[in-house]
C-alpha atoms as a PDB file:
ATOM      1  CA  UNK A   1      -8.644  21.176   0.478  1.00  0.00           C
ATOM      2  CA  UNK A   2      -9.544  18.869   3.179  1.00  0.00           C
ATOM      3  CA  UNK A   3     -11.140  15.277   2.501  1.00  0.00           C
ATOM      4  CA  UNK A   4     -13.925  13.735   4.803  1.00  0.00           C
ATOM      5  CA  UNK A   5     -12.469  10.329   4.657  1.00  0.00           C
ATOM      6  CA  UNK A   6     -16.250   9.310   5.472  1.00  0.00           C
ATOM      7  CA  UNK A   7     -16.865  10.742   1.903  1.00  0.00           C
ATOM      8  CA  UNK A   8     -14.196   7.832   0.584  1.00  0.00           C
ATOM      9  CA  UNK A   9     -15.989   5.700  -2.401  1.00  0.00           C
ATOM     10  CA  UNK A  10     -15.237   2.136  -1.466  1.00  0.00           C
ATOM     11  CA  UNK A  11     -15.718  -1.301  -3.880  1.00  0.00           C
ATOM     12  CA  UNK A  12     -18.462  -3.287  -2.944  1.00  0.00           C
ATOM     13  CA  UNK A  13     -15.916  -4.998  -0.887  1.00  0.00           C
ATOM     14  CA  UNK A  14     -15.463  -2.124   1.280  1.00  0.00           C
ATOM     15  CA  UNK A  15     -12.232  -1.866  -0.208  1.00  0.00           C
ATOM     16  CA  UNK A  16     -10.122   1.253  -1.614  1.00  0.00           C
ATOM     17  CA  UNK A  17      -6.778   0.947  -3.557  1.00  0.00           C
ATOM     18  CA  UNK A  18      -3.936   2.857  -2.545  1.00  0.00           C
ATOM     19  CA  UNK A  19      -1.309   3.697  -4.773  1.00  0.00           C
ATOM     20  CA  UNK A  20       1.579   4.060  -2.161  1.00  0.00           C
ATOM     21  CA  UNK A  21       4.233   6.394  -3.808  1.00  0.00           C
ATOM     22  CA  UNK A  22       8.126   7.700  -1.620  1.00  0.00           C
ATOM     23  CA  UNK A  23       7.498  11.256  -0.689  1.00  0.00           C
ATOM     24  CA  UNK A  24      10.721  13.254  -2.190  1.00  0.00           C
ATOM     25  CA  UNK A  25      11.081  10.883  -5.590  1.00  0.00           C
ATOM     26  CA  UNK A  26       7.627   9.927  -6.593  1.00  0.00           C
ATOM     27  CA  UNK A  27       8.985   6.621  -7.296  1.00  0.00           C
ATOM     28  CA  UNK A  28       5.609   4.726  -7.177  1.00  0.00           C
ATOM     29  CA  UNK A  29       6.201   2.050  -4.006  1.00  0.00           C
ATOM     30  CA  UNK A  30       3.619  -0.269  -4.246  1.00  0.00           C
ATOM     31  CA  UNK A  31       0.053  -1.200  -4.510  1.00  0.00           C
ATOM     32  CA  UNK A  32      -2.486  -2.168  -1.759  1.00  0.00           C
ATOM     33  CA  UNK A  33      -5.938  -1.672  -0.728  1.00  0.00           C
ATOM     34  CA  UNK A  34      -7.405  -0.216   2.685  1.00  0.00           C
ATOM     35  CA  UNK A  35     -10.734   0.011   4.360  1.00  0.00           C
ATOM     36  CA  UNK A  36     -12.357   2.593   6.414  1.00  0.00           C
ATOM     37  CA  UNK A  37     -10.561   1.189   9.400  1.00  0.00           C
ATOM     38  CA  UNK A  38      -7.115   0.880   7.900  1.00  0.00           C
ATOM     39  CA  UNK A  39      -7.333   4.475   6.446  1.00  0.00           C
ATOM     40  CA  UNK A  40      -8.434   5.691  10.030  1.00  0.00           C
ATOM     41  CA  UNK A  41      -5.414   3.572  11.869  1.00  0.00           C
ATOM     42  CA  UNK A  42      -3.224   4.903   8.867  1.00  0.00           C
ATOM     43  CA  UNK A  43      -4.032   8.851   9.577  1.00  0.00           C
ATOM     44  CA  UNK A  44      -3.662   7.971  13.223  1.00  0.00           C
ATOM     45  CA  UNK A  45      -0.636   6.363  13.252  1.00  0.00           C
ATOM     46  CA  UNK A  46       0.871   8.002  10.599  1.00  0.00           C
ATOM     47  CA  UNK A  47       2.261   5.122   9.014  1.00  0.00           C
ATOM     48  CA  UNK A  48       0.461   2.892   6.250  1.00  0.00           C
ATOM     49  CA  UNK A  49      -1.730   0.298   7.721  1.00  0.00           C
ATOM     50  CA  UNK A  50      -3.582  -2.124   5.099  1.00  0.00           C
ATOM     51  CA  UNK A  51      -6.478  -4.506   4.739  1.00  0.00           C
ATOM     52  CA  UNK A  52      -4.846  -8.094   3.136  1.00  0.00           C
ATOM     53  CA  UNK A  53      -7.164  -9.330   1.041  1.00  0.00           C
ATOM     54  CA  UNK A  54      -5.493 -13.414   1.021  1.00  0.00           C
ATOM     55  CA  UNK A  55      -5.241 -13.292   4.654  1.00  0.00           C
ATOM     56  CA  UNK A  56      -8.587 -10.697   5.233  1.00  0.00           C
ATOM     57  CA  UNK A  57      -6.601  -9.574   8.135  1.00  0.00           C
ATOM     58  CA  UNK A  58      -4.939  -6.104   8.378  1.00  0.00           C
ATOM     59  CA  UNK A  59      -1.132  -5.301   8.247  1.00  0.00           C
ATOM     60  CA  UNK A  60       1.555  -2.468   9.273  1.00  0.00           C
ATOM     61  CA  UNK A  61       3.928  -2.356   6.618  1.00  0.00           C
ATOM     62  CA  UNK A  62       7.065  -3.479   8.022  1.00  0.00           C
ATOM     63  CA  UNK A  63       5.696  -4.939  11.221  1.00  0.00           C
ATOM     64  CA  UNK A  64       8.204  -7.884  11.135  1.00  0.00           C
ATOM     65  CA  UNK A  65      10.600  -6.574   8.650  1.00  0.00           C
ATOM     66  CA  UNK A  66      11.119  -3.484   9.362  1.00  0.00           C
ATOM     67  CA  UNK A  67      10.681  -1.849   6.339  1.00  0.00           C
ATOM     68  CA  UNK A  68       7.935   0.839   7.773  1.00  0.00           C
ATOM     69  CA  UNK A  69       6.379   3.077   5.663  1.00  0.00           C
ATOM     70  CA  UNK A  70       5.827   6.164   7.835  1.00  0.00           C
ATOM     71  CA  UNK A  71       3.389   8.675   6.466  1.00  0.00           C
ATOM     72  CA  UNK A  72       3.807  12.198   5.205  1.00  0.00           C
ATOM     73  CA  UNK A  73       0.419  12.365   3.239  1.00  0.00           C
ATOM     74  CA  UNK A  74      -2.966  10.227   2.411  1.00  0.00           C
ATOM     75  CA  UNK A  75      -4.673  11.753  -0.737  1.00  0.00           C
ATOM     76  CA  UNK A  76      -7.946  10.898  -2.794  1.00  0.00           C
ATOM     77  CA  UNK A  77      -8.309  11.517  -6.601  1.00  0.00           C
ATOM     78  CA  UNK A  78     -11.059  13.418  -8.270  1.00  0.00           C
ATOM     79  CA  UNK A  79     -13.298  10.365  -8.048  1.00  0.00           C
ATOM     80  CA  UNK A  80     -12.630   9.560  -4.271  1.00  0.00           C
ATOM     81  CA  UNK A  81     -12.100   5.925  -5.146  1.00  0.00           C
ATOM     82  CA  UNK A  82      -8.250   5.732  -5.062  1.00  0.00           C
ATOM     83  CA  UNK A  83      -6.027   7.031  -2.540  1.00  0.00           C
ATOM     84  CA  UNK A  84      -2.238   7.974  -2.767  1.00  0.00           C
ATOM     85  CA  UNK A  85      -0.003   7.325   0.062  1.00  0.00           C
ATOM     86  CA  UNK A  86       2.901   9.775   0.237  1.00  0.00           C
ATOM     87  CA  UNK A  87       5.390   7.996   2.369  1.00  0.00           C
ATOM     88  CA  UNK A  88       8.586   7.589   3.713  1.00  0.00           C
ATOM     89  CA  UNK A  89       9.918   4.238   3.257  1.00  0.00           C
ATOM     90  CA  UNK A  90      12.107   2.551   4.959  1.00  0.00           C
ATOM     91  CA  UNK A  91      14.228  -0.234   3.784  1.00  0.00           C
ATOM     92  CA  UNK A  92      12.042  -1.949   0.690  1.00  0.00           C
ATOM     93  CA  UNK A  93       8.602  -1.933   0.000  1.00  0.00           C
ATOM     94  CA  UNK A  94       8.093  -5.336  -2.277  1.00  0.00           C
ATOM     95  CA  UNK A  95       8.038  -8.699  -0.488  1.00  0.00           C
ATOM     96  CA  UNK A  96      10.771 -10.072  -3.304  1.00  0.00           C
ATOM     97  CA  UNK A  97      13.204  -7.926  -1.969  1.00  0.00           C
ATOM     98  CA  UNK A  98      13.185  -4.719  -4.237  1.00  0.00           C
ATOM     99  CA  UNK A  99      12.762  -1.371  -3.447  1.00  0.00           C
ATOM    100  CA  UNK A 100       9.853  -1.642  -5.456  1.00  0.00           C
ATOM    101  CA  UNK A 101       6.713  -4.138  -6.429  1.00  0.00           C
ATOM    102  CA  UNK A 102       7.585  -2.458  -9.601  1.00  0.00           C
ATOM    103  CA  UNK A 103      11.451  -2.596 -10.091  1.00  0.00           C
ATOM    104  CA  UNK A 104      12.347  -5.066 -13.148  1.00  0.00           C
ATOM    105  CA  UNK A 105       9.160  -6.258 -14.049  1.00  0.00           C
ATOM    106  CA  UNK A 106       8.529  -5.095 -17.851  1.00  0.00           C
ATOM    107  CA  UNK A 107       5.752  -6.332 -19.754  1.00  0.00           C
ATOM    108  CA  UNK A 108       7.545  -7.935 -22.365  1.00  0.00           C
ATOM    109  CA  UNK A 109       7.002 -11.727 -21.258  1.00  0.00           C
ATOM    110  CA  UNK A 110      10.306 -12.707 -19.781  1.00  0.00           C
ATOM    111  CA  UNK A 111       9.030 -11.609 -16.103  1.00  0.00           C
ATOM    112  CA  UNK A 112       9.138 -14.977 -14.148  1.00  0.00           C
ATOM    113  CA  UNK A 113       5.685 -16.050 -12.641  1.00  0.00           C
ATOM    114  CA  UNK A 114       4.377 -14.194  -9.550  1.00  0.00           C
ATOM    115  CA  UNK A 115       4.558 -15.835  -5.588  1.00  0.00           C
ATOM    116  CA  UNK A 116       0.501 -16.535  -5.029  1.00  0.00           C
ATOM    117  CA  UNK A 117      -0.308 -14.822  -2.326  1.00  0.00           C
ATOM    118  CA  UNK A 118      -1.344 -17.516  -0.287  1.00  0.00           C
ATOM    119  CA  UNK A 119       2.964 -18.171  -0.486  1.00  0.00           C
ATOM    120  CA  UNK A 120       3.663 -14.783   1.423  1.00  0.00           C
ATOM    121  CA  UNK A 121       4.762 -14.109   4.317  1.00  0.00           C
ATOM    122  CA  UNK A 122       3.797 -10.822   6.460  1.00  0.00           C
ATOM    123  CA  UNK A 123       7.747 -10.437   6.621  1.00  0.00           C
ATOM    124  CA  UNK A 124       7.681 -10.385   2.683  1.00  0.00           C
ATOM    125  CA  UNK A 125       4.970  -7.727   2.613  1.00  0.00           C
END
């Protein structure tokens, strides 16, 4: 089935979250958020394009670093308020360094505090 993206459910920010998952593992990637525009620049480039909401400017994974996400698929859930990027990724996603925003980081309190986002770099994202 085909989704109108002009049928997208956005926050009141105009903003959609976008669960960005690699294509042939399912390993789940990262975590970002998109508006209208970004989801229209991502379908049209066909790689993932994203609204940051510390520097309320928009970024191309990997612009600087390399590490491109190139797209194979943009989905919506049941609700139309969440999308899932099906990607392939190049290099890694997280701005730490990991293949993953996800890799090592239990919830059992030992997890060293996050870098505020006003301490990243584009590179790092």
């Amino acid at each position: 089935m085909s989704v109108d993206p002009a049928t997208l459910v956005f926050d009141g920010r105009g903003l959609i979250p976008v669960i960005v998952q690699q294509w042939d593992t399912g390993t789940v990637l990262m975590l970002a958020w998109m508006d209208a525009t970004a989801v229209a620049a991502t379908l049209a480039e066909r790689r993932t394009v994203f609204w940051s909401r510390s520097r309320q400017e928009y970024w191309r994974k990997g612009e600087t670093s390399g590490h491109i996400q190139h797209l194979i698929s943009l989905q919506t859930d049941c609700d139309r308020d969440t999308l899932l990027a099906r990607v392939d990724q190049v290099g890694q996603a997280c701005h730490t360094g990991t293949y993953t925003c996800f890799d090592g980081r239990e919830l059992d309190g030992s997890d060293p505090a996050p870098i505020p986002p006003t301490e990243r770099k584009e590179s790092e994202s």
